[in-house]
C-alpha atoms as a PDB file:
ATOM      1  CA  UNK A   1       9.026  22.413 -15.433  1.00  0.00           C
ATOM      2  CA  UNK A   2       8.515  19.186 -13.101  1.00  0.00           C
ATOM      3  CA  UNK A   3       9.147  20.194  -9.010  1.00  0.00           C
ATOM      4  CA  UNK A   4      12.521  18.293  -7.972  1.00  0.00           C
ATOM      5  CA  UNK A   5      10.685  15.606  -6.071  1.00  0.00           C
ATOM      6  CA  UNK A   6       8.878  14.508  -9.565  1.00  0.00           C
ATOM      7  CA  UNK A   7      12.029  14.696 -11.293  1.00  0.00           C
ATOM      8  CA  UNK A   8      13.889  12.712  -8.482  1.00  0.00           C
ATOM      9  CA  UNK A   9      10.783  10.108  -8.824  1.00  0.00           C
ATOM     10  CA  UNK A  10      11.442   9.940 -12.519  1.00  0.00           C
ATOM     11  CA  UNK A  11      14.770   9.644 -12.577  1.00  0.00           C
ATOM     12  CA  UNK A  12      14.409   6.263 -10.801  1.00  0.00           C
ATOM     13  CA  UNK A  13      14.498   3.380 -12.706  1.00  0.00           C
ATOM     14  CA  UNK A  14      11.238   0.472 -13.034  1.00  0.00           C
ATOM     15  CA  UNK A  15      11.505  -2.431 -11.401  1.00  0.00           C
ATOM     16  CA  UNK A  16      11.643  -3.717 -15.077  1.00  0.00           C
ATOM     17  CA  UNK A  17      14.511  -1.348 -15.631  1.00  0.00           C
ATOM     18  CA  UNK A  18      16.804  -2.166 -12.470  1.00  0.00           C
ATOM     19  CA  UNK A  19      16.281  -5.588 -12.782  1.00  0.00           C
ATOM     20  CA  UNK A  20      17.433  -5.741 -16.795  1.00  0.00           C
ATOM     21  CA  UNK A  21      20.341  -3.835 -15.348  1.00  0.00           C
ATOM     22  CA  UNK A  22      21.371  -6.231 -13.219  1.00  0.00           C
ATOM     23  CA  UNK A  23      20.328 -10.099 -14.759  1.00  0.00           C
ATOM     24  CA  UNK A  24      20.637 -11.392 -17.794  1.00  0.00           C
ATOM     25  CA  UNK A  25      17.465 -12.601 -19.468  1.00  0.00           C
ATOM     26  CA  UNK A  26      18.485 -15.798 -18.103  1.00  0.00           C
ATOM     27  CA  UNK A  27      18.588 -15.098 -14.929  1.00  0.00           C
ATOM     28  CA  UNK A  28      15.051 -13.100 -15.146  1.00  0.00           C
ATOM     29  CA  UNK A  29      13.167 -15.696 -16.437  1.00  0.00           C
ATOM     30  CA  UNK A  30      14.597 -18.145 -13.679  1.00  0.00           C
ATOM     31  CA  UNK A  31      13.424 -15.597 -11.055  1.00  0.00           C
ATOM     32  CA  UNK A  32      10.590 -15.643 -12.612  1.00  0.00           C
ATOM     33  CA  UNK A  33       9.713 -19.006 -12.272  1.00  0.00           C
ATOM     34  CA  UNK A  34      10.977 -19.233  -8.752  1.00  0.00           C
ATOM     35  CA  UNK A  35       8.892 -16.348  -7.742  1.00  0.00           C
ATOM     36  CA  UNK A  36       5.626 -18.450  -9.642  1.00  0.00           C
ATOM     37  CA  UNK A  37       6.418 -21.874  -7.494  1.00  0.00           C
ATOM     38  CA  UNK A  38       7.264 -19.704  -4.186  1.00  0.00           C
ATOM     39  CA  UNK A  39       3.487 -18.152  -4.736  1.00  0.00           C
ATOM     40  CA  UNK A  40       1.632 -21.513  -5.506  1.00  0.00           C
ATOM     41  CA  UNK A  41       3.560 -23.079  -2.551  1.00  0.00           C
ATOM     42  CA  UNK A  42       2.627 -19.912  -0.302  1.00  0.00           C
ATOM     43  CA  UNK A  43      -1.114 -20.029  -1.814  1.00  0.00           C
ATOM     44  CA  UNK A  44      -1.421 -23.991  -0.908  1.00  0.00           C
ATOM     45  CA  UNK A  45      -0.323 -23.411   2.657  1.00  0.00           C
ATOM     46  CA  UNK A  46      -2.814 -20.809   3.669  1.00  0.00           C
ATOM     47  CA  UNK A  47      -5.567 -22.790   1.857  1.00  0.00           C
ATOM     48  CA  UNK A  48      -4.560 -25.498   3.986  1.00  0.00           C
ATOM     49  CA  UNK A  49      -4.476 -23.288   7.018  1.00  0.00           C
ATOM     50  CA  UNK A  50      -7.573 -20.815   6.941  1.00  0.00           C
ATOM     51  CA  UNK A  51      -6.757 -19.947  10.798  1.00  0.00           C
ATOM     52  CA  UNK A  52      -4.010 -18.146   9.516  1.00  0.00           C
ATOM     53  CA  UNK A  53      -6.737 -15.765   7.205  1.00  0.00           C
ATOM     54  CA  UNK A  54      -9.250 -15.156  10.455  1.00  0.00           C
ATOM     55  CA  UNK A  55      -6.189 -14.020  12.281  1.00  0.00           C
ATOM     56  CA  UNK A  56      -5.187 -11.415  10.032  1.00  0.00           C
ATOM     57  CA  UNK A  57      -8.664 -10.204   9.809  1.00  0.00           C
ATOM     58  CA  UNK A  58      -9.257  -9.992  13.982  1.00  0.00           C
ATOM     59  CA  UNK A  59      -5.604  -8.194  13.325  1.00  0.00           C
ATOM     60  CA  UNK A  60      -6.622  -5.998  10.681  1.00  0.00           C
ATOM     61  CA  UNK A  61      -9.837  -4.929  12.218  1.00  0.00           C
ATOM     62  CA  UNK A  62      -8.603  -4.713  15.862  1.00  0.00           C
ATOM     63  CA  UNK A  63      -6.261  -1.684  14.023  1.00  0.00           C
ATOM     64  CA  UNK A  64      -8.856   0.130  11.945  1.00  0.00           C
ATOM     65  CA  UNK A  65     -11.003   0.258  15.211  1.00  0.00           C
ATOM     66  CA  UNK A  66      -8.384   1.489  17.200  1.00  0.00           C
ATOM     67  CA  UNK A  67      -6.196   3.534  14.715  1.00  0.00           C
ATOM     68  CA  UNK A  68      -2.796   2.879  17.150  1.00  0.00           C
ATOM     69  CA  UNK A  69      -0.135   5.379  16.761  1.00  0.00           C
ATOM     70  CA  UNK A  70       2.503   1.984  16.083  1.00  0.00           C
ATOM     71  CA  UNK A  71       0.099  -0.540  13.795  1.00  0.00           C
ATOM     72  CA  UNK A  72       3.038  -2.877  14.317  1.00  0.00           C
ATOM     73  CA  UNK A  73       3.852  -2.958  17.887  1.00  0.00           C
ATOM     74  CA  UNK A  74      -0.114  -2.728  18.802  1.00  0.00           C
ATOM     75  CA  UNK A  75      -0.125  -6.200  16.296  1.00  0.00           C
ATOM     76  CA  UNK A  76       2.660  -7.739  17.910  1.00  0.00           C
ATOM     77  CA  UNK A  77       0.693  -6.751  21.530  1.00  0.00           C
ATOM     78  CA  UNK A  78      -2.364  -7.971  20.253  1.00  0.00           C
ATOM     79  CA  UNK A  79      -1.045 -11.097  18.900  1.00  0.00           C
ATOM     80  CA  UNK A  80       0.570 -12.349  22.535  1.00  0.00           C
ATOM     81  CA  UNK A  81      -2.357 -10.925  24.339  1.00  0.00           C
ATOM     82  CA  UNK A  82      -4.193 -13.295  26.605  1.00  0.00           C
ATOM     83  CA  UNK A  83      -7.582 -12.359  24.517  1.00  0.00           C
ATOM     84  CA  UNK A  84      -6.191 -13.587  21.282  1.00  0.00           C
ATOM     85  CA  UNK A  85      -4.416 -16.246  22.503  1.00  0.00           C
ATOM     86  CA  UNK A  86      -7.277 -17.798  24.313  1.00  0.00           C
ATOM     87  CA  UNK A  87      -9.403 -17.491  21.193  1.00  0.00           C
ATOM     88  CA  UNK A  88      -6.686 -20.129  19.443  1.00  0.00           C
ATOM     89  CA  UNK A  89      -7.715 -22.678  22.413  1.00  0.00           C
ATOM     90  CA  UNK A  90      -9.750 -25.745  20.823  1.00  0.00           C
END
């Protein structure tokens, strides 16, 4: 017999599932498509803007050397620190 928590976690539905529940087939294949042209559009921007890439890396790796307690308050520190700031200067 499955432990409540993996019966709780099987009794929720897919993604697939809850969506189907609530759109039509319609509607899913229009999301669909909007979610496509959203991820080209968002794909062409950062192409166009590789800053954007090297910042989440110095991010990234300033929290895997440090290992904060709050990941997103040490990013939002570390992002309008001085340091980081500085390192955007032309």
């Amino acid at each position: 017999m499955a432990d409540h928590a993996t019966a709780a976690l099987m009794a929720e539905p897919t993604l697939k599932e809850a969506a189907a529940a609530v759109f039509n087939e319609e509607e899913c294949t229009a999301l669909k498509t909007n979610l496509r042209a959203e991820q080209i559009a968002q794909a062409k921007y950062l192409r166009a803007h590789p800053e954007i890439h090297k910042a989440v890396q110095e991010g990234l790796a300033r929290v895997l050397q440090s290992q904060p307690e709050d990941p997103v308050t040490f990013l939002t520190q570390y992002f309008m620190s001085e340091e980081f700031l500085h390192q955007r200067q032309p």
